[in-house]
Protein backbone atom coordinates (compact mmCIF):
# COMPACT_ATOMS: atom_id res chain seq x y z
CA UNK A 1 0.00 0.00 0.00
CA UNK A 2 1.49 3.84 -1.08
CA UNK A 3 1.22 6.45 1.18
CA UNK A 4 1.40 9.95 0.11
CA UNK A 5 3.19 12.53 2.06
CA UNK A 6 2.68 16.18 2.10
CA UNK A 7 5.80 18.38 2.40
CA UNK A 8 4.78 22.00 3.10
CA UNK A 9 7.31 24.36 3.35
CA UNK A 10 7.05 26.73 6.25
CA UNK A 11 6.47 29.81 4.45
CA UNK A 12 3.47 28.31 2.37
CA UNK A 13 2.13 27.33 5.79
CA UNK A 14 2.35 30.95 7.14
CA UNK A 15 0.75 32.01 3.71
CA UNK A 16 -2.29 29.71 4.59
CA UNK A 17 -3.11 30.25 8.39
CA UNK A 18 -2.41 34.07 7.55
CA UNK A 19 -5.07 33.52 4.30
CA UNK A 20 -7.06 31.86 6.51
CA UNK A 21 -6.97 34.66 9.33
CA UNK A 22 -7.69 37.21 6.77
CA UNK A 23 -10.96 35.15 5.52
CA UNK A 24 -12.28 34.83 9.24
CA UNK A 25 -11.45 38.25 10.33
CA UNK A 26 -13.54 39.37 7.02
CA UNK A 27 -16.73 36.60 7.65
CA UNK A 28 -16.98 38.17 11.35
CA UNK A 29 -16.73 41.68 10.23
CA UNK A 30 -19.48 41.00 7.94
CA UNK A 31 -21.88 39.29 10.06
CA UNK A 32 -21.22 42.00 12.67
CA UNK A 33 -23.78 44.64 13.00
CA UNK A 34 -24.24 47.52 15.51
CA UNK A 35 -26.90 49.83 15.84
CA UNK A 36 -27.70 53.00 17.13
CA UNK A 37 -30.66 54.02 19.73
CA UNK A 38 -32.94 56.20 17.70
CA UNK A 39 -33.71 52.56 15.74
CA UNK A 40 -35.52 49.72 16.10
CA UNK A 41 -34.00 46.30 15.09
CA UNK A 42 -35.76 43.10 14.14
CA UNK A 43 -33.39 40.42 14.25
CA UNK A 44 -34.92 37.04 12.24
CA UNK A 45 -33.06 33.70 12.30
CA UNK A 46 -34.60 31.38 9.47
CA UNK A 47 -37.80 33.53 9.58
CA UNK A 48 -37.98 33.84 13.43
CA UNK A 49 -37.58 36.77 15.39
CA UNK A 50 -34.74 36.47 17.70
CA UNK A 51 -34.75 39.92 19.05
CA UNK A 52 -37.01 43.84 18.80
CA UNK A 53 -35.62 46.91 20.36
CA UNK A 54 -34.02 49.75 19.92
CA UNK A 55 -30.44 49.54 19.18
CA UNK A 56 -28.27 47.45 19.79
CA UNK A 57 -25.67 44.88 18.37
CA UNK A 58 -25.05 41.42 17.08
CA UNK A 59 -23.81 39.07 14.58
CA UNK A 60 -25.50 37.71 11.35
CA UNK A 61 -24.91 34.44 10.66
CA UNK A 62 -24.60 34.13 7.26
CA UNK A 63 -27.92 32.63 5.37
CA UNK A 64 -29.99 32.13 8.53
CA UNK A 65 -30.27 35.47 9.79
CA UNK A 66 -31.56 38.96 8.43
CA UNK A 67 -32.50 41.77 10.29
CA UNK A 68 -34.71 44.90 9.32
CA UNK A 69 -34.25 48.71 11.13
CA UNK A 70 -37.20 51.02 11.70
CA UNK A 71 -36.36 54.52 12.68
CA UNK A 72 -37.92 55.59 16.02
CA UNK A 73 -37.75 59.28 14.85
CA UNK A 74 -40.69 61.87 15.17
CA UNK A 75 -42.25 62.41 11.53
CA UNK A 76 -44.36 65.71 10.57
CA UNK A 77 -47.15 65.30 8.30
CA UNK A 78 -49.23 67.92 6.79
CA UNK A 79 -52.33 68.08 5.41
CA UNK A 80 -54.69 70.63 3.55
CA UNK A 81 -58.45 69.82 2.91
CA UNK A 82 -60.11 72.75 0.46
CA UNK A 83 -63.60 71.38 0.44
CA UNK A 84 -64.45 69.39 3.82
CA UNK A 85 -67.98 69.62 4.75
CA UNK A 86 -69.35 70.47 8.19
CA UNK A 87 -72.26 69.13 9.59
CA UNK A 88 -74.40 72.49 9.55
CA UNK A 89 -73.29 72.25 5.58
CA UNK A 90 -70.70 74.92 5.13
CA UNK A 91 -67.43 74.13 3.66
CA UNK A 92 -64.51 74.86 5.39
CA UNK A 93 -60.43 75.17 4.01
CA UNK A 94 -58.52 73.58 6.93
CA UNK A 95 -54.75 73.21 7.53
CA UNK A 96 -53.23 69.90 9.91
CA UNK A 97 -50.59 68.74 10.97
CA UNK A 98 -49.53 65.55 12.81
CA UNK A 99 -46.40 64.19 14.94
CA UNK A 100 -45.91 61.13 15.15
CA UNK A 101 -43.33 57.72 15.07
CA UNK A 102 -43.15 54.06 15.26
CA UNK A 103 -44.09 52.69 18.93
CA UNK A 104 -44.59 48.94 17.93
CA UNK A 105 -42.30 47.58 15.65
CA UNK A 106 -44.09 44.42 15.59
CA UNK A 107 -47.14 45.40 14.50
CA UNK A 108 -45.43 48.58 11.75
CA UNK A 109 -43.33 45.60 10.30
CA UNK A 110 -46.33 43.18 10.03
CA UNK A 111 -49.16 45.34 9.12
CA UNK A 112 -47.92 48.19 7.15
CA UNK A 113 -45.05 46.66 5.38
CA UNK A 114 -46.54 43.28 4.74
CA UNK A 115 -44.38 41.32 7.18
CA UNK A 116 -41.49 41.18 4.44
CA UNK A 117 -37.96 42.72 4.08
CA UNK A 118 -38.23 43.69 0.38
CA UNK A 119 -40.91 46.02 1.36
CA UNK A 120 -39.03 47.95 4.01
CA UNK A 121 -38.41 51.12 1.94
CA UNK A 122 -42.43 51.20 1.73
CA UNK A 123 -43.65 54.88 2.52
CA UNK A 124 -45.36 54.88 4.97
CA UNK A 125 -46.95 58.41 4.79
CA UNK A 126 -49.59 57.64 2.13
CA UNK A 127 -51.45 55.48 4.23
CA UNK A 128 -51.17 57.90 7.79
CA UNK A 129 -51.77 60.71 5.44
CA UNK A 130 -54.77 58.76 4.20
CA UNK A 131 -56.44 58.01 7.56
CA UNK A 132 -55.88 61.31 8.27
CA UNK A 133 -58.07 62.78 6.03
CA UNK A 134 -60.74 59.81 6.32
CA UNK A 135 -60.72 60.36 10.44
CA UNK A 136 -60.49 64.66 9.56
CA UNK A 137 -63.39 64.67 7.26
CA UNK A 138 -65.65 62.27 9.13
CA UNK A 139 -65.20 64.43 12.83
CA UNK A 140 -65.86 67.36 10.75
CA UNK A 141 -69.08 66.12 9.45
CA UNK A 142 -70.46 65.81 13.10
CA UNK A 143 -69.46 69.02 14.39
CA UNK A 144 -70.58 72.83 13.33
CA UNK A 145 -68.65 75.97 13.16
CA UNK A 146 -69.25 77.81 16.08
CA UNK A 147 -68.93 74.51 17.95
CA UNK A 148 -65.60 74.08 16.27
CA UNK A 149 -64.74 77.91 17.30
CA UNK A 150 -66.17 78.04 20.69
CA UNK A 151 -64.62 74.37 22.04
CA UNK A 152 -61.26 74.36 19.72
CA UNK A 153 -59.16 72.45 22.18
CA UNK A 154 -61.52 69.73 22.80
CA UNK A 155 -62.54 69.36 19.26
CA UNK A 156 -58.26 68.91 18.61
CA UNK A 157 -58.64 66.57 21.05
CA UNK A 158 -61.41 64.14 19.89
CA UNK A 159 -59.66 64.43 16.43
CA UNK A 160 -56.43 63.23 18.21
CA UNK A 161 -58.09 60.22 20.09
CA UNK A 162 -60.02 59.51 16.78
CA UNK A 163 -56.67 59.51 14.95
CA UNK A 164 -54.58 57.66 17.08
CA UNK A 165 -57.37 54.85 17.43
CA UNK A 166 -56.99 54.31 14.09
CA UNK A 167 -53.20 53.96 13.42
CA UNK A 168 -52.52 52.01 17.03
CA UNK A 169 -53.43 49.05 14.49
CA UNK A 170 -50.25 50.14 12.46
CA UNK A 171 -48.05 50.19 15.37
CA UNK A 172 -47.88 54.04 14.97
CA UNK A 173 -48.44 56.36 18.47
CA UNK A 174 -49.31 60.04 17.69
CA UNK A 175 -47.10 62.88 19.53
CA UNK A 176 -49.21 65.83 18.50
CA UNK A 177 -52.15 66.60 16.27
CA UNK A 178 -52.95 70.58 15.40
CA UNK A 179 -54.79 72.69 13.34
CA UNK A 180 -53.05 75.78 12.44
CA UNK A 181 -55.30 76.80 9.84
CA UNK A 182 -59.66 77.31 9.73
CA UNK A 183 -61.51 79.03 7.70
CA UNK A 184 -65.07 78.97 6.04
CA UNK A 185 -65.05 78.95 2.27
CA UNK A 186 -68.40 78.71 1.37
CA UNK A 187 -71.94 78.79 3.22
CA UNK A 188 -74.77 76.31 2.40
C-alpha cells in the first residue's frame, strides 16, 4: 500500500493560516452589525424573530439570519383639505398637521409593510396621510362651526383620540395633532 506525504514548506504554511486569518477576520466583520438608539431592530433567524428593540448589536450568521431597522424618529405630516364639509353644511379650508413615530415595531413591520424585508423602503406616509383625512373629514361632518370655534381644544382633542385609534393598528403612536389653519369657504 502507497502512502502519500505532504511536504509543506514553512512559508506556504504561514501564507495559509495568515489567508485563513484574513478570511475569518472578514466573515466576522461582515456578520457584525451595531446599531444606534434612535432605531428599532428586528433580528430574524430562518424567519424567526430572535430579538425587537431599539439599538443594539449582534452578529449575522450568514444565510440564517436577516434583520430589518425602523427609525424611532418623530415624523411631521401635513395636510390641507379645500372642500371638507361640516355638519351644519358649510365648507370649510382647513390646515393639519400631525407628529408622530413608530411605537410597535411588531405590529409597523407586520401590518404596514406586509411582514417582508423587500418592502421595508415602503412609505409609509400615504397610508397615515390617508387616515388622516378619512378620520379629519368624518369628525368634521359631526361638528358645526361655532362649535368648532367656541370648544377648539376639545374638538383637537377628539380628532387626536379619533386619529390615534386608528393607526394604534399600524403600530404608529401620535405625539401631537394641530390645526393651524380654519376658515369657512363657502356657506350652504
Amino acid at each position: 500500500m502507497m502512502q502519500f506525504e505532504i511536504f509543506t514548506s514553512p512559508l506556504m504554511l504561514a501564507i495559509e493560516l495568515f489567508a485563513m486569518a484574513i478570511l475569518l477576520i472578514l466573515i466576522i466583520k461582515m456578520g457584525y452589525k451595531k446599531f444606534k438608539t434612535d432605531v428599532y431592530v428586528i433580528h430574524f433567524r430562518r424567519g424567526r424573530i430572535k430579538y425587537v428593540g431599539l439599538g443594539g448589536s449582534f452578529f449575522l450568521i450568514p444565510f440564517l439570519d436577516n434583520y430589518v431597522a425602523i427609525s424611532s424618529r418623530l415624523v411631521k405630516t401635513t395636510l390641507k383639505l379645500d372642500d371638507a364639509k361640516l355638519g351644519d353644511g358649510k365648507t370649510v379650508k382647513i390646515e393639519s398637521f400631525l407628529i408622530w413615530q413608530v411605537k410597535d415595531p411588531k405590529k409597523y413591520y407586520y401590518k404596514l409593510l406586509g411582514g417582508s424585508p423587500k418592502f421595508i423602503n415602503k412609505d409609509p406616509l400615504p397610508i397615515v396621510k390617508k387616515h388622516m383625512e378619512e378620520v379629519l373629514r368624518k369628525t368634521l361632518l359631526t361638528a358645526n362651526y361655532e362649535e368648532i370655534l367656541r370648544y377648539q381644544r376639545r374638538f383637537i382633542m377628539r380628532m387626536q383620540n379619533n386619529l390615534g385609534m386608528v393607526l394604534e393598528k399600524y403600530g404608529i403612536g401620535i405625539s401631537r395633532f394641530g390645526i393651524p389653519k380654519f376658515s369657512v369657504v363657502k356657506k350652504s
